[in-house]
C-alpha atoms as a PDB file:
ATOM      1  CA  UNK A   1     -13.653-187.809   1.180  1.00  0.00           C
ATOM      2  CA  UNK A   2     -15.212-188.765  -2.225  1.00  0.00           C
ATOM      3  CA  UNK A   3     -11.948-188.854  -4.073  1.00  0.00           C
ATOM      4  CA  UNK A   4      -9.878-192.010  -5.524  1.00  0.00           C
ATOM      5  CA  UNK A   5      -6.763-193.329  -3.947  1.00  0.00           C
ATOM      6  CA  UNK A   6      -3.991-193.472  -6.259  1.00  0.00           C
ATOM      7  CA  UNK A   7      -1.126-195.099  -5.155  1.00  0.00           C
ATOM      8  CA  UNK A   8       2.515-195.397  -4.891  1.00  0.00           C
ATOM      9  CA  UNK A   9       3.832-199.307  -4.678  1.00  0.00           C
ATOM     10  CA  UNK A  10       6.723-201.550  -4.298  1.00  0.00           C
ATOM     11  CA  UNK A  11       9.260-202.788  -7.169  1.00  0.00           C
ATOM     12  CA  UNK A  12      10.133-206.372  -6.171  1.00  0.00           C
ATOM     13  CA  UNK A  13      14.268-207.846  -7.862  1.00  0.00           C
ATOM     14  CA  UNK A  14      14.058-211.027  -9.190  1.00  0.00           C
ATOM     15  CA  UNK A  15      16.210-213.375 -10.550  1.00  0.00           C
ATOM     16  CA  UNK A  16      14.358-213.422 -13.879  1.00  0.00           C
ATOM     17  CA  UNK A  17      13.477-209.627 -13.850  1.00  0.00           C
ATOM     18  CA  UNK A  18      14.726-206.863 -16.636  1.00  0.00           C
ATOM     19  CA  UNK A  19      13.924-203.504 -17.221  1.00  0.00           C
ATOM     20  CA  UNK A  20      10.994-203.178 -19.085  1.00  0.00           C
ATOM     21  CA  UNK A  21       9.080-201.750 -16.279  1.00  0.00           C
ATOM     22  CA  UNK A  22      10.361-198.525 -17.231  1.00  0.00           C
ATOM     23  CA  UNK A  23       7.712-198.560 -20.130  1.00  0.00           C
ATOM     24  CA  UNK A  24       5.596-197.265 -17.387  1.00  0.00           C
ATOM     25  CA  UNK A  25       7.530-194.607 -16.086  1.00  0.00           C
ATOM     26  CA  UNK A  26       8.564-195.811 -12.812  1.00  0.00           C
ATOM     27  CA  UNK A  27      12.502-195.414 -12.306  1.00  0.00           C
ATOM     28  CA  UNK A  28      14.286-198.616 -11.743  1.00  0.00           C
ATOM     29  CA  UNK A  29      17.108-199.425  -9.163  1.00  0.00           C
ATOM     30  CA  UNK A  30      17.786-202.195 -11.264  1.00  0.00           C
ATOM     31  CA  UNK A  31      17.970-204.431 -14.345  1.00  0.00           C
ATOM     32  CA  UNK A  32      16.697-207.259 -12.498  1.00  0.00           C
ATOM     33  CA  UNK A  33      12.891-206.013 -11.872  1.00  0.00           C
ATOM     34  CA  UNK A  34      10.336-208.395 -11.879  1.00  0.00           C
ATOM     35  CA  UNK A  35       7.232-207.228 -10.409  1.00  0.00           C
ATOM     36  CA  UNK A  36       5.631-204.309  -9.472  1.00  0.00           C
ATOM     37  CA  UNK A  37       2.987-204.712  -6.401  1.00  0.00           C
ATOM     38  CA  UNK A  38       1.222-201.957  -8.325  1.00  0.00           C
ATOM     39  CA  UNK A  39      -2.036-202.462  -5.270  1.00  0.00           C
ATOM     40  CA  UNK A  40      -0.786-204.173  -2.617  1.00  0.00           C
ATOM     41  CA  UNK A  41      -1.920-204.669   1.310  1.00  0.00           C
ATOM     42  CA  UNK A  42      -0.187-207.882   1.474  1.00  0.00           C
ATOM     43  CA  UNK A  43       3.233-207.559   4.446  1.00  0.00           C
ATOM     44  CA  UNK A  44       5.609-208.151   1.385  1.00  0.00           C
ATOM     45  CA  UNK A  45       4.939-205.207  -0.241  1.00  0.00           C
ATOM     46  CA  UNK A  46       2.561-202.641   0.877  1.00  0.00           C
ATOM     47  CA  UNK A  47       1.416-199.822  -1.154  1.00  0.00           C
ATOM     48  CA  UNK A  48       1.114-196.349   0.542  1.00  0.00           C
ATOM     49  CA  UNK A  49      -1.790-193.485  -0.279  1.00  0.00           C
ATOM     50  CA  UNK A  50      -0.075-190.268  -1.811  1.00  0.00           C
ATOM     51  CA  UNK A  51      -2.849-188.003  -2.076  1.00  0.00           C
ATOM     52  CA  UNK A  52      -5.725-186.712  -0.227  1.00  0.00           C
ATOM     53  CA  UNK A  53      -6.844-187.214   3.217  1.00  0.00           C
ATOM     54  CA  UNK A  54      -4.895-190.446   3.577  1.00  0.00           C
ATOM     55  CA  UNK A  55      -1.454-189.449   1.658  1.00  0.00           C
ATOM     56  CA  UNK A  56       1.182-191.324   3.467  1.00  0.00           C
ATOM     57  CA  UNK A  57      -1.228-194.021   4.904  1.00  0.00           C
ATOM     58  CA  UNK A  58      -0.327-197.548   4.282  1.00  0.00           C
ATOM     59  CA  UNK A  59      -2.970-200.031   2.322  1.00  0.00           C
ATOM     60  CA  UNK A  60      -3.298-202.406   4.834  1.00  0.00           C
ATOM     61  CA  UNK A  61      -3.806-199.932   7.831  1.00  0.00           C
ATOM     62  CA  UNK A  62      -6.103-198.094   5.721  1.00  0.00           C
ATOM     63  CA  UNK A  63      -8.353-201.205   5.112  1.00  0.00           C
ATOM     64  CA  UNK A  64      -8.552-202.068   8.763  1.00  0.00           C
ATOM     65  CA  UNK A  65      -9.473-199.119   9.886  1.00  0.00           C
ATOM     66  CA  UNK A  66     -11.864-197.492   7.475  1.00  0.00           C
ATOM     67  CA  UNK A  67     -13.536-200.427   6.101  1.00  0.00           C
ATOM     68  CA  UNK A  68     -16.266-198.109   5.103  1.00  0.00           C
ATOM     69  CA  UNK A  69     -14.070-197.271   1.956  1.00  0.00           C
ATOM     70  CA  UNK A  70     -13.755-200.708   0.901  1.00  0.00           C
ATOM     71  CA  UNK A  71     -17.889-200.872   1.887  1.00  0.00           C
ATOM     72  CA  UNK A  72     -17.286-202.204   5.310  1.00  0.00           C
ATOM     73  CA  UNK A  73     -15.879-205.415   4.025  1.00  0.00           C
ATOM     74  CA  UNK A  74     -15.851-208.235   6.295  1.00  0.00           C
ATOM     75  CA  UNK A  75     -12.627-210.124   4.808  1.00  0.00           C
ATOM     76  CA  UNK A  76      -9.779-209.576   7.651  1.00  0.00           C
ATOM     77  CA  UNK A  77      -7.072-208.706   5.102  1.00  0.00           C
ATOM     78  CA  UNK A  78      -7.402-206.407   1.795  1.00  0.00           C
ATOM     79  CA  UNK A  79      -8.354-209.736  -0.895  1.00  0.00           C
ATOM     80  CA  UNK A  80      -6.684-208.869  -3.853  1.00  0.00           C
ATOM     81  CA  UNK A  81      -2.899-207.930  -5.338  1.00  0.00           C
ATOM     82  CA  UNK A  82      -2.736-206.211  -8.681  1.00  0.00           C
ATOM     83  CA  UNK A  83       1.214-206.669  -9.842  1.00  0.00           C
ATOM     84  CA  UNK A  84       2.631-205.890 -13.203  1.00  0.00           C
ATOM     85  CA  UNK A  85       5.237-208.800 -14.215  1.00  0.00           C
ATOM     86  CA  UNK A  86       8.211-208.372 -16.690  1.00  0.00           C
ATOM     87  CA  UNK A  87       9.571-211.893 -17.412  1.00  0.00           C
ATOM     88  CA  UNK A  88      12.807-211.179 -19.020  1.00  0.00           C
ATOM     89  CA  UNK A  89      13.912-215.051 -18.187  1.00  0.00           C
ATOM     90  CA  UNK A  90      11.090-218.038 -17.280  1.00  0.00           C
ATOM     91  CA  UNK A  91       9.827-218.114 -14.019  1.00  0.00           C
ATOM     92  CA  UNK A  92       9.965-221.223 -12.138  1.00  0.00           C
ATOM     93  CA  UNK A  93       7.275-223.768 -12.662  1.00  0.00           C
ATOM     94  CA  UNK A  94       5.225-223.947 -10.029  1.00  0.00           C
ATOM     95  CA  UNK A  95       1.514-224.189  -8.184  1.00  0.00           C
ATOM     96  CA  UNK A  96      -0.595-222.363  -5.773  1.00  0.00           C
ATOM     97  CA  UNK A  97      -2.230-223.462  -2.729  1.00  0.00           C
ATOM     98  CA  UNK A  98      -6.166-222.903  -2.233  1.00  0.00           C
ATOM     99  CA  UNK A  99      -7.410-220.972   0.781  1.00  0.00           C
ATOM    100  CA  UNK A 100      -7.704-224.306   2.975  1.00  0.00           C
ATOM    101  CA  UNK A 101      -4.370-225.563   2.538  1.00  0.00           C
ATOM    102  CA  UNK A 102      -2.386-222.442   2.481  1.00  0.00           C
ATOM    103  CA  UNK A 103      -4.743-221.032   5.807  1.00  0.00           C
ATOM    104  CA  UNK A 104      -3.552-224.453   7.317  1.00  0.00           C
ATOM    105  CA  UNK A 105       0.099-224.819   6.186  1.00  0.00           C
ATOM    106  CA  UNK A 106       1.374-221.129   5.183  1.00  0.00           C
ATOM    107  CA  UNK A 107      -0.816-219.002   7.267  1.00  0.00           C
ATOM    108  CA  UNK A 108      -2.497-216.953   4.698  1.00  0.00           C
ATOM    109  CA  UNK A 109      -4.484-217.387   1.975  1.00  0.00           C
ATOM    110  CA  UNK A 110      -4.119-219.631  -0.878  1.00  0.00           C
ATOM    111  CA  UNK A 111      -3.629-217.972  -4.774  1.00  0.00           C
ATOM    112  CA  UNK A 112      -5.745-218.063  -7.856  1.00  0.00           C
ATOM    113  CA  UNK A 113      -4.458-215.758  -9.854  1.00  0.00           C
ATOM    114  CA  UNK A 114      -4.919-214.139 -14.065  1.00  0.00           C
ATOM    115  CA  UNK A 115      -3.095-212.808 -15.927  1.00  0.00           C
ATOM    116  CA  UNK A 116      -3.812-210.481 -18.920  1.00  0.00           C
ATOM    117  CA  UNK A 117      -0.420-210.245 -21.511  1.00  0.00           C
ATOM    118  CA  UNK A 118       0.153-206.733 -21.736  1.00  0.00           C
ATOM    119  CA  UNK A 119       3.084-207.646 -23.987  1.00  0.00           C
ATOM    120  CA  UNK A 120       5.144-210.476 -25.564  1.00  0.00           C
ATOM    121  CA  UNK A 121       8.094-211.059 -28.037  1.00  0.00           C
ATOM    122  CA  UNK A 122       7.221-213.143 -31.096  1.00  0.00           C
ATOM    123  CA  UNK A 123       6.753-217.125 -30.002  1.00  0.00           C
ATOM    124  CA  UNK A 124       6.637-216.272 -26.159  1.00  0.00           C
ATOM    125  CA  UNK A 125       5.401-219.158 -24.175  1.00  0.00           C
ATOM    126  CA  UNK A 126       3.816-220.324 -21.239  1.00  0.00           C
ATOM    127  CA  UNK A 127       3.330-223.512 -18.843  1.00  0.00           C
ATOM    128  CA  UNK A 128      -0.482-223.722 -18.682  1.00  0.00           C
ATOM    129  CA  UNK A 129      -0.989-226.939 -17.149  1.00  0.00           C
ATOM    130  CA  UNK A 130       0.332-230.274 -17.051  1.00  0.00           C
ATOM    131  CA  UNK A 131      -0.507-233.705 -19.372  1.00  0.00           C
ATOM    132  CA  UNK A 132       0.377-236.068 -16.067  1.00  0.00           C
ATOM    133  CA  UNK A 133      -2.932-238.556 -15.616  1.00  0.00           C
ATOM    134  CA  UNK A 134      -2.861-239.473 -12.095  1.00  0.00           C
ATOM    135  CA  UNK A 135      -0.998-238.356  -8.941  1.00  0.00           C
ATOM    136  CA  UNK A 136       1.360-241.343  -9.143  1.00  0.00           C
ATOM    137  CA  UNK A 137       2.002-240.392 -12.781  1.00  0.00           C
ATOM    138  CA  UNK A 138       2.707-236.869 -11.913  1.00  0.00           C
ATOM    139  CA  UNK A 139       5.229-238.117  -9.360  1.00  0.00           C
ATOM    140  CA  UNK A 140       7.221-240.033 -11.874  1.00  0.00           C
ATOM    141  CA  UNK A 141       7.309-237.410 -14.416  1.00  0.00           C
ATOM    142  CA  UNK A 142       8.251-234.762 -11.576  1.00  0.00           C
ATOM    143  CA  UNK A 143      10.948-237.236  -9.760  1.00  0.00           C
ATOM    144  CA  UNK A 144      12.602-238.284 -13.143  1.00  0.00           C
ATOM    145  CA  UNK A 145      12.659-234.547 -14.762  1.00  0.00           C
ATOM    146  CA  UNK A 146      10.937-235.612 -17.757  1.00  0.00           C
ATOM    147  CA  UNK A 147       9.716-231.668 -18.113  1.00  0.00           C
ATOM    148  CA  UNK A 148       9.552-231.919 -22.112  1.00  0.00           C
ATOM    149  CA  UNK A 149       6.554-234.559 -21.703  1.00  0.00           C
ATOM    150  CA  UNK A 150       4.910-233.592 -18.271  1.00  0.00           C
ATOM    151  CA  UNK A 151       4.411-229.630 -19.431  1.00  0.00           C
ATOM    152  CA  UNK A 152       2.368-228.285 -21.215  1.00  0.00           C
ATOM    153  CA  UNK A 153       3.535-224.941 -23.514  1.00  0.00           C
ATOM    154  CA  UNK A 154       0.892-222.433 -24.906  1.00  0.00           C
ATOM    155  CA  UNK A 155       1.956-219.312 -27.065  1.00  0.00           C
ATOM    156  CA  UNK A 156       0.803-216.089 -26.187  1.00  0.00           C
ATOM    157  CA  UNK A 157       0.375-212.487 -27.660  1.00  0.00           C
ATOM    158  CA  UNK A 158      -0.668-209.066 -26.278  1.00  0.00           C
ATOM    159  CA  UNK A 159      -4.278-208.854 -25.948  1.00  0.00           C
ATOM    160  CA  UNK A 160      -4.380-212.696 -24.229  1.00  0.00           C
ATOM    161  CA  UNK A 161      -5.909-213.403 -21.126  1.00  0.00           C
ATOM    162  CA  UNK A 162      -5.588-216.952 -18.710  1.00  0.00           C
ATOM    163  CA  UNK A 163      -7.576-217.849 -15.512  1.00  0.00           C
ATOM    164  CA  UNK A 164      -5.170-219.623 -13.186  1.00  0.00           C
ATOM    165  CA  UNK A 165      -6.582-221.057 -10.431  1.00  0.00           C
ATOM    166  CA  UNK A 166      -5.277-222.585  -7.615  1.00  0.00           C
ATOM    167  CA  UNK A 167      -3.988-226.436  -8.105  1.00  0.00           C
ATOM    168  CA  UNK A 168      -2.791-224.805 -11.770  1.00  0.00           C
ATOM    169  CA  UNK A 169       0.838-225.541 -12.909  1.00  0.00           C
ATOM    170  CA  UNK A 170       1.999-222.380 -14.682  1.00  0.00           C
ATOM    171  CA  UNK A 171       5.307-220.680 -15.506  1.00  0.00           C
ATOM    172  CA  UNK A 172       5.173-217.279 -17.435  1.00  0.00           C
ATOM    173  CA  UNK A 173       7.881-216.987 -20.243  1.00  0.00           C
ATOM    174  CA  UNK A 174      10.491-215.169 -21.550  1.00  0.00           C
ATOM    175  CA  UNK A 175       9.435-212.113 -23.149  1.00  0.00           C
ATOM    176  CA  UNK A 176       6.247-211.478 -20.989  1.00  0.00           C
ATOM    177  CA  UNK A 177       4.798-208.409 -19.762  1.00  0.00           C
ATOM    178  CA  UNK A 178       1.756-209.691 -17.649  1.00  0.00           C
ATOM    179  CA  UNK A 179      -0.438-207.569 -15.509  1.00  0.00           C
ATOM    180  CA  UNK A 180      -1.786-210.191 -12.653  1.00  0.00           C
ATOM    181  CA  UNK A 181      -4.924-210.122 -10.679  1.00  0.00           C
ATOM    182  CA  UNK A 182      -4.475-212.260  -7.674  1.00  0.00           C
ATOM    183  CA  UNK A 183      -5.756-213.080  -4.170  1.00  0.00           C
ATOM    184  CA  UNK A 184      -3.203-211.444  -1.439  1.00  0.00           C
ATOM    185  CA  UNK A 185      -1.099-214.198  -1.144  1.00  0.00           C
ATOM    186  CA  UNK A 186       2.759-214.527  -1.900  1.00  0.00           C
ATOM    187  CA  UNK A 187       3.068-218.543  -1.422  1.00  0.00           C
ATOM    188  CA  UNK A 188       4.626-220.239  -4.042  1.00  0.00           C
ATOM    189  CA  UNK A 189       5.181-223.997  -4.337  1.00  0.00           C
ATOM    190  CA  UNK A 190       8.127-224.510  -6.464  1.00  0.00           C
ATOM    191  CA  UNK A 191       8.386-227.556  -8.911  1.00  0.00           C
ATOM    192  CA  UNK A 192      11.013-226.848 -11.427  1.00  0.00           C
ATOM    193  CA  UNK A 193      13.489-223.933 -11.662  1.00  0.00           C
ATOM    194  CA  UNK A 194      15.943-224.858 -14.775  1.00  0.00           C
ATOM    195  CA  UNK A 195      18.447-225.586 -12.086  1.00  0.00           C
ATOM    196  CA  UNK A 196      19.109-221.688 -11.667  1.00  0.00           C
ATOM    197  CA  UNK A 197      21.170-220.988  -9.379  1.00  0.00           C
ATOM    198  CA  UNK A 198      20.882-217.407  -7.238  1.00  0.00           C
ATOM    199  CA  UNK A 199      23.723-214.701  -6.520  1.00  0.00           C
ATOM    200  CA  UNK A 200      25.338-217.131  -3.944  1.00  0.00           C
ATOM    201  CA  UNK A 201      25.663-219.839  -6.136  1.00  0.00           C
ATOM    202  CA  UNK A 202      22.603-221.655  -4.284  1.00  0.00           C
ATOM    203  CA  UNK A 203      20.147-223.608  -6.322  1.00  0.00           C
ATOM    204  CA  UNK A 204      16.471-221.873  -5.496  1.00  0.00           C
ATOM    205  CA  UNK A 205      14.185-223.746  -3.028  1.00  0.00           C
ATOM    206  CA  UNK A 206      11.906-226.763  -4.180  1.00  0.00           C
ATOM    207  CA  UNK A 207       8.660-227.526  -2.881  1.00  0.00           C
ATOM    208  CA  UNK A 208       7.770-230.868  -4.390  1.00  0.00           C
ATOM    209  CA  UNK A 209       5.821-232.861  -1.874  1.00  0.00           C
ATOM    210  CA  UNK A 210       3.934-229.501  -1.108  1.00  0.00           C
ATOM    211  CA  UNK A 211       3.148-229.228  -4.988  1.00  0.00           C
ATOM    212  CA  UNK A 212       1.876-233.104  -5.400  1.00  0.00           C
ATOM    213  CA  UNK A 213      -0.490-232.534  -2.927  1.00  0.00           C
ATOM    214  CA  UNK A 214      -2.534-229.437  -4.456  1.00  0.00           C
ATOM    215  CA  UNK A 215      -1.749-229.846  -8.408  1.00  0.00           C
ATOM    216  CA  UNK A 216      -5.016-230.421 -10.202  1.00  0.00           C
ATOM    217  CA  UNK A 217      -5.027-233.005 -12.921  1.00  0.00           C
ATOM    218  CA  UNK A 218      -6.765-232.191 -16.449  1.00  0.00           C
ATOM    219  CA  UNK A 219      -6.450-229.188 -18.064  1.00  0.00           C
ATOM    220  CA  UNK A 220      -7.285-225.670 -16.701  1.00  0.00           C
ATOM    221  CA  UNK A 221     -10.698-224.127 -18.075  1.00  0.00           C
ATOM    222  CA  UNK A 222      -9.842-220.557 -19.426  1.00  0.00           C
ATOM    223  CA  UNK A 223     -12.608-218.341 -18.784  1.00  0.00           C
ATOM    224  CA  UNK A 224     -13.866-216.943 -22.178  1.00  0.00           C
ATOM    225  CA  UNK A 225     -14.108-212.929 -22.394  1.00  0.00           C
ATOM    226  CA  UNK A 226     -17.276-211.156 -23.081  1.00  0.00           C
ATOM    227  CA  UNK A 227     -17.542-207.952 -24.868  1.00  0.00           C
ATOM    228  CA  UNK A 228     -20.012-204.824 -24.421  1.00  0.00           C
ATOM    229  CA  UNK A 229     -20.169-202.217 -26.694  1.00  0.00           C
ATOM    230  CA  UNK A 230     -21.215-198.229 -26.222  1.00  0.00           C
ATOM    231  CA  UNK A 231     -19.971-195.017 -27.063  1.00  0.00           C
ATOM    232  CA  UNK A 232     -16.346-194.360 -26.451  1.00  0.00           C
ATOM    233  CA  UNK A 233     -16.166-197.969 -24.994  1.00  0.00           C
ATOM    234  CA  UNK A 234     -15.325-201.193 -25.287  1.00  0.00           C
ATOM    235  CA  UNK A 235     -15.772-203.131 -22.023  1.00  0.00           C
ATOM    236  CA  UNK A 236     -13.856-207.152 -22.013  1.00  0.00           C
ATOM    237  CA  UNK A 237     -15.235-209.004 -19.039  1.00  0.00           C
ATOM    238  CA  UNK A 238     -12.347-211.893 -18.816  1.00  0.00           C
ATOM    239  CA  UNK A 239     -13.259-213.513 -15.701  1.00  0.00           C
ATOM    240  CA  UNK A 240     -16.605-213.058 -12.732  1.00  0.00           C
ATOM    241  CA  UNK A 241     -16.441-215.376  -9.870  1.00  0.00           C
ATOM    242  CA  UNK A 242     -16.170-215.940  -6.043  1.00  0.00           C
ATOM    243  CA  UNK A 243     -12.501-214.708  -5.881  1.00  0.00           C
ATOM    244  CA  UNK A 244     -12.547-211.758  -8.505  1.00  0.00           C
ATOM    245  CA  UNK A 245     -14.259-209.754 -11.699  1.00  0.00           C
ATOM    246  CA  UNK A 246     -11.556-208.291 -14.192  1.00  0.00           C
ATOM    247  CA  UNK A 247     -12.457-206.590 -16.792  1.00  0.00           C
ATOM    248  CA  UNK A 248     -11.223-204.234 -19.869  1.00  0.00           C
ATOM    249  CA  UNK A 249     -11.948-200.957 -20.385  1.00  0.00           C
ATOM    250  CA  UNK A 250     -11.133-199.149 -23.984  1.00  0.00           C
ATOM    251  CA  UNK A 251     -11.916-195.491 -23.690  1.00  0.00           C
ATOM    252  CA  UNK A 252     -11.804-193.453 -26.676  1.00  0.00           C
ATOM    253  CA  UNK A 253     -13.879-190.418 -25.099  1.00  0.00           C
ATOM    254  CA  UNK A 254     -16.068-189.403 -22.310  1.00  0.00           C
ATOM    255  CA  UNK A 255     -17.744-192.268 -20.532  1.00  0.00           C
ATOM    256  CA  UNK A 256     -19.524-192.314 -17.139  1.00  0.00           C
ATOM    257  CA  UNK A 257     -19.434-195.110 -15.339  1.00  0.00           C
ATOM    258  CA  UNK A 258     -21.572-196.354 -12.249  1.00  0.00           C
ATOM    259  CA  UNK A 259     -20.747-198.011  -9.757  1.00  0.00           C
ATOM    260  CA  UNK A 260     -21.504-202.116  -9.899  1.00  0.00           C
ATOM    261  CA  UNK A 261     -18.927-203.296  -6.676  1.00  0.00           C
ATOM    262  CA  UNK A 262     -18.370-201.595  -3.169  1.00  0.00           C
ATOM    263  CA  UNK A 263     -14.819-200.475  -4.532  1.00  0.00           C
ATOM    264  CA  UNK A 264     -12.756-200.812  -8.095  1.00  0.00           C
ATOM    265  CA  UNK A 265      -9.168-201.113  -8.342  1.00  0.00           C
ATOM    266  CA  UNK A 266      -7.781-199.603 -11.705  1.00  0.00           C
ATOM    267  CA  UNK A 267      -4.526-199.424 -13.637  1.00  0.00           C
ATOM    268  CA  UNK A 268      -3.878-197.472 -16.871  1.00  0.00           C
ATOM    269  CA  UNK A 269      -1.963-199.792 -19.293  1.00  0.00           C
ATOM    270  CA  UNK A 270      -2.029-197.245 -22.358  1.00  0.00           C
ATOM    271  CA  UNK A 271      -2.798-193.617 -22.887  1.00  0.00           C
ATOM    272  CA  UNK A 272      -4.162-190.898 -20.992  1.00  0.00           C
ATOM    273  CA  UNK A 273      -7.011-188.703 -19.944  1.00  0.00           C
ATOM    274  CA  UNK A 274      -9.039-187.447 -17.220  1.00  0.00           C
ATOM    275  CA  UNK A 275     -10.945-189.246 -14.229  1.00  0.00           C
ATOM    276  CA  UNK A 276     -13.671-187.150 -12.610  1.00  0.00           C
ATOM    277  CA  UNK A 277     -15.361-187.605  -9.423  1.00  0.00           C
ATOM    278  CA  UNK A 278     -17.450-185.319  -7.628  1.00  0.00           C
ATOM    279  CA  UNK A 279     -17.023-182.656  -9.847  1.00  0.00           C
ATOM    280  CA  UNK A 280     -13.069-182.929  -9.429  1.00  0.00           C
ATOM    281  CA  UNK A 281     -10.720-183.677 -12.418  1.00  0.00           C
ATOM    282  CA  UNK A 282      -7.527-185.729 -11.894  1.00  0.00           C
ATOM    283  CA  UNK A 283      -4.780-186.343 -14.430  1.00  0.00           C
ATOM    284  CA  UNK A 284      -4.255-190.171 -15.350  1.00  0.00           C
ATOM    285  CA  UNK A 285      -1.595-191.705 -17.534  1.00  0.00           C
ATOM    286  CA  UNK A 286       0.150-194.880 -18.349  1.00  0.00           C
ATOM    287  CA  UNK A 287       1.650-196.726 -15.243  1.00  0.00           C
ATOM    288  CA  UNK A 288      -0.954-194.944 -12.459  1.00  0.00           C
ATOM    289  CA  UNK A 289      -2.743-197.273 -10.217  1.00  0.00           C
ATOM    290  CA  UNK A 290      -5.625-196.284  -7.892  1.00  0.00           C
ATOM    291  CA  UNK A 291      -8.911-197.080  -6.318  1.00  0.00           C
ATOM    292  CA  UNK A 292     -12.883-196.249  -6.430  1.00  0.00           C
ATOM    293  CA  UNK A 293     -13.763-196.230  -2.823  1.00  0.00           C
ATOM    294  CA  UNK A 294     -17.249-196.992  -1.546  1.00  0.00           C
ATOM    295  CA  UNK A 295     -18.007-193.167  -1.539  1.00  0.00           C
ATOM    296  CA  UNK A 296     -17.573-192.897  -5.368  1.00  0.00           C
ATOM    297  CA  UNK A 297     -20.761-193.986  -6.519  1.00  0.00           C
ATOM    298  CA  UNK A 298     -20.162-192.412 -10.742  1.00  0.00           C
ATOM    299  CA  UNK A 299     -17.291-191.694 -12.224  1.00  0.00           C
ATOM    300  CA  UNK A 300     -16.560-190.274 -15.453  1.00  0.00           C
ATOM    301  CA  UNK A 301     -13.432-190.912 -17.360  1.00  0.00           C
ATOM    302  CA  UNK A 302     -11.869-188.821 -20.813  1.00  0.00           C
ATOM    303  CA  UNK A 303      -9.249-189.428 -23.126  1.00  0.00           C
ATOM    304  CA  UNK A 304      -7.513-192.115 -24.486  1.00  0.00           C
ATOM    305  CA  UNK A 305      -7.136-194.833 -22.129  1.00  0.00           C
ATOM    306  CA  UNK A 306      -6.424-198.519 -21.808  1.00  0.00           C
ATOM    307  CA  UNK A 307      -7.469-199.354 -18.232  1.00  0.00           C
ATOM    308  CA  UNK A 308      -7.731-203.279 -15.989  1.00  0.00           C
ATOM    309  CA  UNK A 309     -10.596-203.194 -13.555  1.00  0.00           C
ATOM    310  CA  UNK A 310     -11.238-205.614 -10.944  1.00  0.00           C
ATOM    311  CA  UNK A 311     -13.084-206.077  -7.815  1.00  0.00           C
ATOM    312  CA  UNK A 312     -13.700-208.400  -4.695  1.00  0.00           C
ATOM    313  CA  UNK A 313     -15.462-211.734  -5.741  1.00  0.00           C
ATOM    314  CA  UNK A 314     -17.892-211.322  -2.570  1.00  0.00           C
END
């Protein structure tokens, strides 16, 4: 085959979502659209092949049976979710399972997660964490609604990145454009949802004594990015552990690139150019999403191009 998948995905309403989405190009059946599942195997919202030898083959089939794409991982499901958020209200605060406790209460994986700010209005905040002491203290805080003390509030700006791993209370903010890197997971524990209430009237779903038992106490550790330097490129690696490498790549010209994991997810955040593989040239833009299979050992990319790498931690 020796050619990337690119991929079309899912658009995912939410109560908080907008329309900014359409920066990207992707048409909208709504003003309420919160995330893209830009590379998705997950059963919530698979993403589908739509060129080449696999066009019209879903993600998560594809992974089971060709694992020699995805260099014959052993994992049963496809790891990772790549989404693109657009936060036109706050998200709920809430926390993430690990793998143990989600395997053993949910049925799937638990969720560390990133998140790199593609975007954000002047003074846009997050929830990174919580100032709670002690389990019994976080309770308290939790049970009496004292969110103005219990919280804690970071401002952000385009160009920002946060590691968010699992145990991590976190709420993106108003005014966020956030493109996530995340195991393939969608189980949320939520702690606090500004008493929204949904079409029906019905206040959203609380997980509380679900989201006492995983919350970490102390503050998360941020990674802290590293930057290479060579012609036509700057490469940011934001994050390299067991669950996932992300990384940054400015292009400003021709670059080859080699391959360093069995397979690469990519999405173009700015610009666009040229990707070659074996010889064959494919348009890429702002808003495309697609993978480096196993097969692709070099690639070479052109133009102008603001791209998010990542690959399997293993």
């Amino acid at each position: 085959m020796t050619e990337p998948l690119f991929l079309d995905s899912v658009l995912q309403e939410k109560i908080w979502g907008g329309d900014h989405l359409k920066r990207f190009g992707y048409t909208l059946p709504s003003d309420k659209i919160g995330e893209y599942w830009a590379i998705s195997a997950h059963p919530n919202g698979v993403s589908t092949i739509k060129n080449g030898e696999y066009a019209g083959v879903k993600l998560d089939d594809l992974y089971q049976e060709h694992r020699e794409l995805f260099g014959n991982a052993k994992k049963d499901v496809f790891p990772l979710l790549t989404k693109i958020l657009d936060a036109n209200d706050w998200l709920s605060v809430q926390v993430h399972p690990d793998d143990a406790y989600g395997l053993a209460n949910e049925g799937e994986l638990g969720k560390t997660e990133c998140w790199y700010i593609i975007d954000a209005q002047p003074g846009a905040e997050i929830i990174y964490g919580h100032h709670a002491k002690s389990k019994a203290e976080l309770r308290d805080m939790i049970e009496s609604g004292d969110w103005e003390h219990l919280l804690t509030k970071v401002k952000v700006k385009a160009g920002d990145f946060f590691y968010v791993p699992s145990g991590t209370m976190h709420a993106i903010g108003k005014g966020i454009l956030i493109l996530e890197t995340q195991q393939s997971s969608d189980t949320t524990y939520r702690v606090y949802d500004f008493d929204r209430r949904d079409d029906q009237g019905n206040l959203r779903e609380l997980h509380i004594e679900k989201s006492i038992d995983v919350l970490n106490l102390g503050e998360p550790a941020n990674t802290t990015p590293s930057v290479t330097k060579e012609e036509n490129l700057d490469k940011t690696t934001f994050v390299s552990n067991d669950f996932f490498t992300v990384e940054k790549w400015e292009i400003t010209g021709p670059v080859t690139f080699n391959k360093t994991a069995p397979y690469t997810l990519c999405s173009v955040l700015d610009g666009q150019g040229t990707l070659t593989v074996a010889g064959e040239s494919y348009p890429v833009q702002l808003g495309d999403h697609f993978i480096l299979t196993s097969d692709i050992t070099n690639w070479i990319f052109d133009g102008k191009l603001t791209v998010i790498a990542s690959h399997d931690g293993e």
